[in-house]
Protein backbone atom coordinates (compact mmCIF):
# COMPACT_ATOMS: atom_id res chain seq x y z
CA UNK A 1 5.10 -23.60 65.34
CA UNK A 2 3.49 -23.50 61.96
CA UNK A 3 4.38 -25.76 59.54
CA UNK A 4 6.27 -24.47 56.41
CA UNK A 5 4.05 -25.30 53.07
CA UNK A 6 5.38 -25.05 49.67
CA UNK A 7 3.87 -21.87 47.50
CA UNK A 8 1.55 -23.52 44.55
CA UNK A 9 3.76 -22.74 41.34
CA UNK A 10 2.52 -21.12 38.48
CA UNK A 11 1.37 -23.28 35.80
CA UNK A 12 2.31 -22.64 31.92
CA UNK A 13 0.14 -19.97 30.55
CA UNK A 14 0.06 -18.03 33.68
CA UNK A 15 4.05 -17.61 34.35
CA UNK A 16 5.96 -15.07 34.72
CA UNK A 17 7.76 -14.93 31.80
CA UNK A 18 4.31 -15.06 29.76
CA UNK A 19 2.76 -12.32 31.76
CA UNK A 20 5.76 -9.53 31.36
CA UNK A 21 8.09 -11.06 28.32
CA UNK A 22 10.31 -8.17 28.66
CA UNK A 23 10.96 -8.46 32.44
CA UNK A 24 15.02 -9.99 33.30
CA UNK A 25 15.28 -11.44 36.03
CA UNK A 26 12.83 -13.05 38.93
CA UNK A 27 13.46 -13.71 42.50
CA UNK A 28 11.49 -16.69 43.32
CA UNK A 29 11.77 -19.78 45.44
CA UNK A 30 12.48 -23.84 44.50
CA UNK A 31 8.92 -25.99 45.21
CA UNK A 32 10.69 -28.87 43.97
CA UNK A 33 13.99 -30.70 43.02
CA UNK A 34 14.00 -34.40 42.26
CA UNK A 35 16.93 -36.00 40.51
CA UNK A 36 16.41 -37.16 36.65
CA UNK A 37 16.06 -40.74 35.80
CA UNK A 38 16.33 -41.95 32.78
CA UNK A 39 13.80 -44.07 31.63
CA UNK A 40 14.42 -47.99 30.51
CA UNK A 41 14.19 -48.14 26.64
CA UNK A 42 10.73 -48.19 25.24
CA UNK A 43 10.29 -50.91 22.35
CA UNK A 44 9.06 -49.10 19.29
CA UNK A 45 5.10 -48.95 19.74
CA UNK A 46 4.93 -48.19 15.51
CA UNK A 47 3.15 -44.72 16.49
CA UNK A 48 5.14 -41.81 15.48
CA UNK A 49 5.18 -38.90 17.98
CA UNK A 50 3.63 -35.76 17.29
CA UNK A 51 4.91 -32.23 17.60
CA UNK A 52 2.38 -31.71 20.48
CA UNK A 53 4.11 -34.35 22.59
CA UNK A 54 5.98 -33.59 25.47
CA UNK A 55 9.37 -35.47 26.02
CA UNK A 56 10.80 -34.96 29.71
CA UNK A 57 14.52 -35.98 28.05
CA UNK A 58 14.74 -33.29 26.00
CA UNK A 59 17.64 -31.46 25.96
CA UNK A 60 20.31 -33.68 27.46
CA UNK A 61 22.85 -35.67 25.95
CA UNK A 62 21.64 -36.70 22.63
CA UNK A 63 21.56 -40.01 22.70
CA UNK A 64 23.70 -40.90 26.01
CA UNK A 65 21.88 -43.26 27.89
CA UNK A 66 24.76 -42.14 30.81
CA UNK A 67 24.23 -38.63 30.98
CA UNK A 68 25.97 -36.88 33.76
CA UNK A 69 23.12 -36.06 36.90
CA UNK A 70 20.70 -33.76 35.86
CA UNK A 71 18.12 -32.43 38.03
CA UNK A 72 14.75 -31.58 37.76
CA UNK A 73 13.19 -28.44 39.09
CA UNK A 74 10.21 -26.57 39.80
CA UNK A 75 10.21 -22.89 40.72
CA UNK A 76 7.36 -20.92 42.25
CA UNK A 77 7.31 -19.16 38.93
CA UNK A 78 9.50 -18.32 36.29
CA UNK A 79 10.95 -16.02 33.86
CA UNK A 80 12.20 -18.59 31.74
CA UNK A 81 10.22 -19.49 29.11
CA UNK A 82 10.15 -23.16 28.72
CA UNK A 83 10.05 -24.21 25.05
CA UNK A 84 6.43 -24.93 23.27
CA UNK A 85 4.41 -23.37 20.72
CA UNK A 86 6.86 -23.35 18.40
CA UNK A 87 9.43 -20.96 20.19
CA UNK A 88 13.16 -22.15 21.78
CA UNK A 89 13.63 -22.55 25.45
CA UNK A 90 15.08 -20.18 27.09
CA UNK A 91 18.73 -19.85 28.51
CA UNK A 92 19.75 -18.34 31.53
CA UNK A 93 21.25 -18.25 34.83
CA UNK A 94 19.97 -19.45 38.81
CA UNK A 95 21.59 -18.23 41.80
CA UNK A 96 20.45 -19.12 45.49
CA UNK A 97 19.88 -16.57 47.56
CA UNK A 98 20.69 -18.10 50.94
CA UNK A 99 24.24 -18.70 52.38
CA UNK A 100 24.63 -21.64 50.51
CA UNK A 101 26.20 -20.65 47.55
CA UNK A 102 25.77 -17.72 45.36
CA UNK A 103 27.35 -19.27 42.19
CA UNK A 104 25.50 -19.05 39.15
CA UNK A 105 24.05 -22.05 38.08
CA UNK A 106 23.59 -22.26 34.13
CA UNK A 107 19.77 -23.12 32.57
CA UNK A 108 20.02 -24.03 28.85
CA UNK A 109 16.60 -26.31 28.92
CA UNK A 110 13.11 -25.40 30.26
CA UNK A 111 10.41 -27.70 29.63
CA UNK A 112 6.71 -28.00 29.61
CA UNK A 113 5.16 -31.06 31.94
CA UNK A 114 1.75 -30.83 31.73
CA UNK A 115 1.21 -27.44 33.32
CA UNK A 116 4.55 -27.64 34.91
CA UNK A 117 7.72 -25.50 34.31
CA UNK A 118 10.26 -27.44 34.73
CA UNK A 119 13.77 -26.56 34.21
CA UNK A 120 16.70 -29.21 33.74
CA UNK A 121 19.40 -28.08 36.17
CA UNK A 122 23.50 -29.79 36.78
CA UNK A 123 22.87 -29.22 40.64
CA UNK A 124 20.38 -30.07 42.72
CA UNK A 125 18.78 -26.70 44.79
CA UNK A 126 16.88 -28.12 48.27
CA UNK A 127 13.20 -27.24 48.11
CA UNK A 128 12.22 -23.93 49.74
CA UNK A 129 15.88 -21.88 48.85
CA UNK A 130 15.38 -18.17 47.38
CA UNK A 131 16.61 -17.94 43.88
CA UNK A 132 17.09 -15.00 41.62
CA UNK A 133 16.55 -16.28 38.14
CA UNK A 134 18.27 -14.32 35.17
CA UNK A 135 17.12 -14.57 31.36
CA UNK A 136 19.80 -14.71 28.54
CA UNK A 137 17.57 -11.61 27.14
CA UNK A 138 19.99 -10.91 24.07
CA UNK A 139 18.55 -14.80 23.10
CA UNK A 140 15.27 -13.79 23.98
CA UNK A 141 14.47 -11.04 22.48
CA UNK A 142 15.88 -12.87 19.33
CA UNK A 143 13.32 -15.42 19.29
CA UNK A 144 10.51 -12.85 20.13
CA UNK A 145 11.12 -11.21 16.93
CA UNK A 146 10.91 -14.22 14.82
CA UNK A 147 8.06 -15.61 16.74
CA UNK A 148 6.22 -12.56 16.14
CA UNK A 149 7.04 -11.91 12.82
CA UNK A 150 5.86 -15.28 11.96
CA UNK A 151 2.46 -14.26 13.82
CA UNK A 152 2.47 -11.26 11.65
CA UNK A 153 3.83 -12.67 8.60
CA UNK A 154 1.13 -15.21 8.29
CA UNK A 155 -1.33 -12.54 9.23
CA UNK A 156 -0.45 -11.15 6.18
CA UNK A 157 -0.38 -13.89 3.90
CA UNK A 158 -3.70 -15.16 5.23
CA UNK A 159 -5.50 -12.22 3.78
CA UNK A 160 -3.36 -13.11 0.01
CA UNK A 161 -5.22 -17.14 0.50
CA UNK A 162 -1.54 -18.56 1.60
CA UNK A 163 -2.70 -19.60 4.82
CA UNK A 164 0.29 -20.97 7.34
CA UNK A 165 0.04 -25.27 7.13
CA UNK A 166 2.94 -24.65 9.45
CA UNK A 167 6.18 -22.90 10.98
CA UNK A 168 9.68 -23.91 12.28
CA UNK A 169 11.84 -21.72 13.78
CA UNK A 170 15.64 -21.53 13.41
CA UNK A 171 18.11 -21.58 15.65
CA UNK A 172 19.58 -18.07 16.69
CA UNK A 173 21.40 -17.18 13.56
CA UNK A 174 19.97 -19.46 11.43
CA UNK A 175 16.70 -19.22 8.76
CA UNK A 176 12.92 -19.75 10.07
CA UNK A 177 10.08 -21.21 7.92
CA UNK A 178 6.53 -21.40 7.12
CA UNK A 179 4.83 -23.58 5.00
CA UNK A 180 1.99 -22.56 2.47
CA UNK A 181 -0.26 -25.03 0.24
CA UNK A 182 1.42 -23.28 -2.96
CA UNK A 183 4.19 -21.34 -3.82
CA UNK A 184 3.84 -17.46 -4.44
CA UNK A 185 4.16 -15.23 -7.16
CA UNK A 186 7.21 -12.77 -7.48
CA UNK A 187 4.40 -10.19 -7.64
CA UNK A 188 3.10 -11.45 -4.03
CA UNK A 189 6.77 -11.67 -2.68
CA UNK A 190 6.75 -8.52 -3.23
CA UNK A 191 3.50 -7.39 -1.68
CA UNK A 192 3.97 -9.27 1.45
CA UNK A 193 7.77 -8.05 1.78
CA UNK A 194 5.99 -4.36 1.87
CA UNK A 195 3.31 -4.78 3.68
CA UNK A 196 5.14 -7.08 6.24
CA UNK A 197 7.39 -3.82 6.95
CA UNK A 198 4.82 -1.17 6.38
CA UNK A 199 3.12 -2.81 9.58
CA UNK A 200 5.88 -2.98 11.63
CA UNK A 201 6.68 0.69 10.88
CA UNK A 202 2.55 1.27 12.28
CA UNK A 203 4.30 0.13 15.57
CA UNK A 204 0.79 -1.90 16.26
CA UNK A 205 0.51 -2.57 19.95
CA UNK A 206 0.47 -6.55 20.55
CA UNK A 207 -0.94 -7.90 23.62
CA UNK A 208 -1.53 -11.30 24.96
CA UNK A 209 -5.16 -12.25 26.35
CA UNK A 210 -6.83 -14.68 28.55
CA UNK A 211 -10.59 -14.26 27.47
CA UNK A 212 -12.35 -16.81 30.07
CA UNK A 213 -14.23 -20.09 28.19
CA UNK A 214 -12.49 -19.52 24.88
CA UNK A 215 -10.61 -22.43 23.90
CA UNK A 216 -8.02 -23.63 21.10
CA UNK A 217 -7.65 -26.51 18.66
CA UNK A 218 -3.91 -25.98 18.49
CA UNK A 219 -3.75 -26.94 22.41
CA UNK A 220 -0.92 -29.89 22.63
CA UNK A 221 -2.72 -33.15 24.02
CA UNK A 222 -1.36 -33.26 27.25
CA UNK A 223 -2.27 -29.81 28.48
CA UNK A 224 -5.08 -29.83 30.96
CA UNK A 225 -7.76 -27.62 28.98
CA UNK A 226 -10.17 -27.15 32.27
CA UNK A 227 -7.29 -26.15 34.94
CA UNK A 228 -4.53 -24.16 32.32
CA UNK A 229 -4.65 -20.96 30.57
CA UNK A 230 -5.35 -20.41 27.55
CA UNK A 231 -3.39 -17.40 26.00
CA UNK A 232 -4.51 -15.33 22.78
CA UNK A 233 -1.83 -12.85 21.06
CA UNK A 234 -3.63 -9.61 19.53
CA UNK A 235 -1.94 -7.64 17.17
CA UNK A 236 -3.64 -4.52 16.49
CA UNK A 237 -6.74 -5.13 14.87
CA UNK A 238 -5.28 -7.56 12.00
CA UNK A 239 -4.94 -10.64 13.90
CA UNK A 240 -5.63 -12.71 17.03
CA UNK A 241 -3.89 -16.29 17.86
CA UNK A 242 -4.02 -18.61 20.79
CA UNK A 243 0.37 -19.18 21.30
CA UNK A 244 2.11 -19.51 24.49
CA UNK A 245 5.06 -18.17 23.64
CA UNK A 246 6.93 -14.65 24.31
CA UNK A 247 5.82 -12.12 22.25
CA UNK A 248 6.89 -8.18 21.62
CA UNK A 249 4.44 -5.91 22.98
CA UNK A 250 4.58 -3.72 19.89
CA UNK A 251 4.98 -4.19 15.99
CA UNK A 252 7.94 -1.72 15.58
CA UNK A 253 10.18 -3.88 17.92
CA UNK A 254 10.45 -6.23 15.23
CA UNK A 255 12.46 -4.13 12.94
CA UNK A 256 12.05 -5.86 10.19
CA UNK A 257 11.09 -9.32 8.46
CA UNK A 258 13.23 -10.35 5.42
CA UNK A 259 11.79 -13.21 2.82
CA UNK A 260 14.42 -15.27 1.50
CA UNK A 261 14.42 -18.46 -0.80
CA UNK A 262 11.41 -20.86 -1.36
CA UNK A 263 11.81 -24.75 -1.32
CA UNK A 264 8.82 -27.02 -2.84
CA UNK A 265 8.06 -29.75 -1.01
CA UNK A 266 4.96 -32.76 -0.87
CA UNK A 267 3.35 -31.58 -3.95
CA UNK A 268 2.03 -28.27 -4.35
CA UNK A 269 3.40 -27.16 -0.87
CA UNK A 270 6.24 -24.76 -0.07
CA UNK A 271 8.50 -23.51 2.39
CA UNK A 272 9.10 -19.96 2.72
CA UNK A 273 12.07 -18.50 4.49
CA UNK A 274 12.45 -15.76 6.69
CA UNK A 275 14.20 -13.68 9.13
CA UNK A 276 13.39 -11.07 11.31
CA UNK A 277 14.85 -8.13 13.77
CA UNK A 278 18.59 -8.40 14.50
CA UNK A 279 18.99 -12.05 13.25
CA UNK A 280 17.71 -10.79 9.65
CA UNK A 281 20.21 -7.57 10.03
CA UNK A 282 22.99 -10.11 10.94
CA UNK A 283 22.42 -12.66 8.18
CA UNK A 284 21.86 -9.56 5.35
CA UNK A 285 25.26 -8.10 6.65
CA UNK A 286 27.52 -11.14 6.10
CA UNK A 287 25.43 -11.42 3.02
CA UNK A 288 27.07 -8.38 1.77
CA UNK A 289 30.07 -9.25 3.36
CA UNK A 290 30.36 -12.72 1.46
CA UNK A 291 29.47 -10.52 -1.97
CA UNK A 292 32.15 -8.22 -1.13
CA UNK A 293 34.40 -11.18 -1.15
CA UNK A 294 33.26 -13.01 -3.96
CA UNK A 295 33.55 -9.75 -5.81
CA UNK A 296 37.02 -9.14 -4.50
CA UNK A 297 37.94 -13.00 -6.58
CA UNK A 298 36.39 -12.02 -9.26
CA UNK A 299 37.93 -8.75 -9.59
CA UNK A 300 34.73 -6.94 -9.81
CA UNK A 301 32.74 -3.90 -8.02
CA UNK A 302 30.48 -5.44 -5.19
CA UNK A 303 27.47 -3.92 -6.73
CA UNK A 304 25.14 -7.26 -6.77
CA UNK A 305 24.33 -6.82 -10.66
CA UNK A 306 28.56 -7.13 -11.08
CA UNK A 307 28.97 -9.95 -9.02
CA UNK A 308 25.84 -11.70 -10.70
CA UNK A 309 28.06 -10.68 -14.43
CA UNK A 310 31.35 -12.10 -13.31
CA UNK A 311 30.07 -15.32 -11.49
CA UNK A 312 27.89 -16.10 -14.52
CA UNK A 313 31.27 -15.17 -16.71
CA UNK A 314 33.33 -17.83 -14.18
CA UNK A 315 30.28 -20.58 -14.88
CA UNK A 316 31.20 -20.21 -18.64
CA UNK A 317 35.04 -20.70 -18.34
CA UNK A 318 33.99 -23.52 -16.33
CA UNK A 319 31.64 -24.75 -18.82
CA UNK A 320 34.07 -24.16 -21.66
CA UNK A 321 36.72 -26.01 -19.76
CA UNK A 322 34.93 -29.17 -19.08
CA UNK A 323 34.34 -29.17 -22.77
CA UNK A 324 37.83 -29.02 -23.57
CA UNK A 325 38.71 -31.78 -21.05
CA UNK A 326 36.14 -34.05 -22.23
CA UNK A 327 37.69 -33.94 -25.48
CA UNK A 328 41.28 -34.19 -24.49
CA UNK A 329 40.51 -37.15 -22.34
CA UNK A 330 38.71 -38.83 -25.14
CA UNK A 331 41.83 -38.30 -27.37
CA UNK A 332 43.85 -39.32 -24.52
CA UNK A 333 41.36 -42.49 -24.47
CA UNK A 334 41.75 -43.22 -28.16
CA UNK A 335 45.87 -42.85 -28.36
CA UNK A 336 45.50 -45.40 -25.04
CA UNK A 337 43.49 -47.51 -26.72
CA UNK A 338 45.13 -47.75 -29.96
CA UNK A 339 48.28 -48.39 -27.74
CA UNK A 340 46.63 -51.32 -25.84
CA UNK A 341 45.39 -53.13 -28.65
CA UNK A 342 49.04 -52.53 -30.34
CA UNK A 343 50.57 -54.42 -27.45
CA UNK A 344 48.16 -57.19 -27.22
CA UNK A 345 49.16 -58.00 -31.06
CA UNK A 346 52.39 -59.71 -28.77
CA UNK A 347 50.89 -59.96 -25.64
CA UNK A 348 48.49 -61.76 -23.70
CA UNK A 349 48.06 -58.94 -20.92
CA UNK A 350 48.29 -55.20 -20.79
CA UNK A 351 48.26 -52.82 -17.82
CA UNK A 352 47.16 -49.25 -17.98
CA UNK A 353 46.94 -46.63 -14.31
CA UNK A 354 45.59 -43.45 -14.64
CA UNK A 355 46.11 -41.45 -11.04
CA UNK A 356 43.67 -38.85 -11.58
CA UNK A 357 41.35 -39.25 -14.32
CA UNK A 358 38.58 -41.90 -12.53
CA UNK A 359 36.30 -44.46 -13.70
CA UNK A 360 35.02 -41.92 -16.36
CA UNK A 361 38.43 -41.99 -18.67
CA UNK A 362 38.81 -45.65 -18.14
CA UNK A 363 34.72 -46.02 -19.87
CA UNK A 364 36.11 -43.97 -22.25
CA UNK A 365 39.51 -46.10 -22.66
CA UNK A 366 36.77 -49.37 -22.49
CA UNK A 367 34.71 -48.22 -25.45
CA UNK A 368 37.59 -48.11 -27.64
CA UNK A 369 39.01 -51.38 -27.02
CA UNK A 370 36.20 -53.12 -25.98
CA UNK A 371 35.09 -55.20 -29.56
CA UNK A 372 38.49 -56.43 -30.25
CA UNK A 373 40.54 -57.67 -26.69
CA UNK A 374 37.68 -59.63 -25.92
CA UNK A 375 39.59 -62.25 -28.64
CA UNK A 376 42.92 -60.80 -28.02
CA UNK A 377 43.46 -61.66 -24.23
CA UNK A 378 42.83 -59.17 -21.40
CA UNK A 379 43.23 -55.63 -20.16
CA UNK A 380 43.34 -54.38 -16.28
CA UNK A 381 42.23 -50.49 -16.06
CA UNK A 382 43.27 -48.96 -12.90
CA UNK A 383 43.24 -45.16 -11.23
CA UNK A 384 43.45 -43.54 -7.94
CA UNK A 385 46.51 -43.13 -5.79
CA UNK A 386 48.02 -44.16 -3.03
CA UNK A 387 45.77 -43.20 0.31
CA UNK A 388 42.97 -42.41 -2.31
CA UNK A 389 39.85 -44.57 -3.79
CA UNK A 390 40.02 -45.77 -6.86
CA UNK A 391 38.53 -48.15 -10.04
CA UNK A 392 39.67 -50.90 -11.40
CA UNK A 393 38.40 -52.62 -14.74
CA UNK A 394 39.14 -55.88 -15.65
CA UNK A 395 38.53 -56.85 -19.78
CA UNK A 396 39.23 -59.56 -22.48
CA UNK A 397 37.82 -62.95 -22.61
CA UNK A 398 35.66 -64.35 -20.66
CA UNK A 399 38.18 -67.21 -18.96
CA UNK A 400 41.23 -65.08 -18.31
CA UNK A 401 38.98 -62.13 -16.82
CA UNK A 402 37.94 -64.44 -14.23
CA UNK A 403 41.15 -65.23 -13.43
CA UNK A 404 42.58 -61.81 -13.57
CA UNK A 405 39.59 -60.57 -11.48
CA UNK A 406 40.90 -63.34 -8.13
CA UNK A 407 44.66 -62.26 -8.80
CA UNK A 408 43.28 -58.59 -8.42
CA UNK A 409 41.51 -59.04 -5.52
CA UNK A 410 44.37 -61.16 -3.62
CA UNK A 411 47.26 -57.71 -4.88
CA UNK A 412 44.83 -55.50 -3.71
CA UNK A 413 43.20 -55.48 -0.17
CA UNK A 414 39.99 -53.01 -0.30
CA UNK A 415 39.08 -54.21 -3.80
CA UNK A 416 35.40 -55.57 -4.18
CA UNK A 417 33.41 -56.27 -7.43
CA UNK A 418 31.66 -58.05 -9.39
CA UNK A 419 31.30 -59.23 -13.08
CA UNK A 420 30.90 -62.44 -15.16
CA UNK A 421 31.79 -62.63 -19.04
CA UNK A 422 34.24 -60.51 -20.52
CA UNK A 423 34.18 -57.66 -17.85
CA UNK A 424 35.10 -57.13 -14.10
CA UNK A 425 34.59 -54.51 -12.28
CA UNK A 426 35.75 -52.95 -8.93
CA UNK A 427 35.96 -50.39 -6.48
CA UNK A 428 39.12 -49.47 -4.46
CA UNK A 429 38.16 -48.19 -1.32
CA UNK A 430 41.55 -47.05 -0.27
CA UNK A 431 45.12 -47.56 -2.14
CA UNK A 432 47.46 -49.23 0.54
CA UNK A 433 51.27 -47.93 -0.56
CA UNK A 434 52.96 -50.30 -3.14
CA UNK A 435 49.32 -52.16 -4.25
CA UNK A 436 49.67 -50.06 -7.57
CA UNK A 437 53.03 -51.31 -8.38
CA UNK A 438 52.01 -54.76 -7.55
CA UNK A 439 49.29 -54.90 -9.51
CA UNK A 440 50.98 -53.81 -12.62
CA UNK A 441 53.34 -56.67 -11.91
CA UNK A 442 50.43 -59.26 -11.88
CA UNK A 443 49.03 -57.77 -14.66
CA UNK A 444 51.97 -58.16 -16.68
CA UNK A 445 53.83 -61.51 -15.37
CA UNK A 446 50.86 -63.21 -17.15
């Protein structure tokens, strides 16, 4: 009797996923299943990790040194793609084929190990068992059309000298990236938003190539350059890319790419946003949903133009209103100061709590008051309420500050500050219920 030896697995570049990116589901067999380990804690070696590194702990428990068991296993191919150049692991399904069980096991992380696929499992699967492997293709064919509407967005861009520095994709349902040495013109926005749609309308065929001895700079440093694959992606005639990702196998299955906002960053470099395919229809549709609402508060048609009117209208009420508070408060401030330094004429102390108004209308209240208590005995400014943060201001001269400062501190349990002179001043992390009324108290037993 013969004895049994494992099929060779594929090696990343030549799976199945990457040969047929549209194919569903694979019936294949387990070459290996080892249980993870998680490594003892590495002292930090001061080298910062590149993108190109590989990291066999990705995807479980962020930071849980006590992760439940996950397993670690190698199929004799695969058609799910295991995150790298640039793209998302995939997420799917594995079901044994054998009598053990047919339940569906869940795959949310694929990884690249060397040229090993390896994907992170919650059961162990013996070595040898049949296995039909299903792709979450709703999530895949998501992050083909980004991928390769970054490939052909930076096509186009490359030909307007904004070459791609570099690219992040989102998350499904969230924004993707590139980054370009400057930012571009309205008049450019424009172009490439037509011409990035005009070619997907060409429906360009896009194919992925192996050509034998051609290599890649952008290979990551721990992929074996003599015994993997290196993969080219070919759209049309316009442009040709090693990547090892999933890619559409024609321009017209993108849909569409949509440019969004532009954030500067190091210098003269930018970020560009985009979206692409369904993703790009989603986000554009609560877009218009959100204006719809907006215009709904501001009792206005939804027409863009309308909504841009009445929220610029709202900014001005807003505007105007701050205005108008600022000056009440400082009127408010004045009357309160007057009031203060009327009391202090028979007084040595004088308490004053505002709930609401913060550390800015107790400045305000300070200014006023400020060149005369400092001969006339002291002041304690308070706000906040109960529950709340708050301020607390402590001013007159220089002796009896000090000493109203500790007496604050000991009536008031999250109060810290600092001051020498004749001011104190604090911060009230949280109001504990009856602090306020014992502070006033202090303030005015003295």
């Amino acid at each position: 009797m013969g004895t049994f030896a494992a099929p060779t697995p594929a090696i990343v570049g030549a799976l199945k996923c990457q040969k047929d990116s549209y194919l569903q589901t694979l019936d294949t067999e387990v070459v290996s299943c080892e249980e993870y380990i998680a490594p003892k804690t590495a002292q930090p070696s001061g080298k910062l990790k590149t993108k190109k590194s590989t990291d066999p702990t990705k995807g479980l428990a962020d930071g849980d040194s006590n992760p439940s068991k996950t397993y670690l296993i190698e199929f004799a191919d695969s058609v799910l793609f295991p995150e790298g150049g640039g793209q998302h692991t995939d997420h799917g399904s594995i079901t044994t084929m054998n009598n053990e069980s047919n339940d569906s096991i869940p795959i949310t992380n694929i990884q690249r190990h060397g040229l090993r696929c390896i994907h992170f499992s919650p059961v162990p699967i013996s070595s040898g068992t049949p296995v039909r492997q299903n792709v979450d293709f709703t999530r895949r064919w998501d992050l083909m059309q980004q991928h390769t509407g970054q490939h052909l967005l930076s096509a186009i861009m490359d030909c307007m000298d904004l070459p791609t520095i570099g690219w992040s994709m989102g998350q499904p349902g969230e924004m993707n990236y590139v980054e370009l040495p400057r930012k571009p013109s309205d008049d450019e926005m424009k172009t490439i938003q037509e011409q990035c749609n005009e070619k997907i309308r060409d429906s360009m065929p896009i194919t992925a190539e192996t050509p034998e001895g051609r290599g890649s700079d952008s290979l990551p440093e721990d992929y074996d350059r003599e015994k993997g694959v290196v993969r080219f992606i070919k759209i049309g005639d316009m442009d040709y890319n090693a990547c090892c990702g999933t890619h559409l196998k024609q321009s017209s299955h993108i849909g569409l790419i949509l440019l969004h906002h532009m954030q500067s960053i190091r210098g003269t470099n930018c970020r560009l946003f985009f979206t692409a395919g369904d993703r790009a229809i989603k986000m554009a549709t609560e877009s218009i949903n959100s204006l719809r609402s907006i215009a709904v508060s501001l009792s206005s048609s939804s027409a863009p133009a309308d909504v841009a009117a009445g929220v610029q209208r709202l900014g001005d009420q807003v505007s105007e209103a701050r205005k108008k508070e600022k000056k009440m408060l400082a009127e408010i401030a004045k009357f309160e100061g007057e009031r203060i330094m009327s009391y202090l004429q028979g007084h040595q102390t004088a308490f004053l709590h505002r709930a609401t108004d913060g550390l800015d209308f107790i400045n305000l209240v300070v200014f006023e008051i400020k060149d005369v208590v400092k001969d006339h005995g002291v002041v304690v400014l308070s706000s906040g309420e109960v529950k709340t943060p708050g301020s607390i201001v402590v001013i007159g001269k220089p002796g009896l500050v000090e000493s109203m400062a500790t007496k604050v501190k000991e009536v008031v349990s999250t109060a810290k500050g600092g001051g020498k002179g004749e001011k104190w001043q604090g911060k009230v992390t949280e109001w504990q219920k009856g602090e306020i009324e014992a502070l006033k108290a202090t303030a005015e037993a003295e």
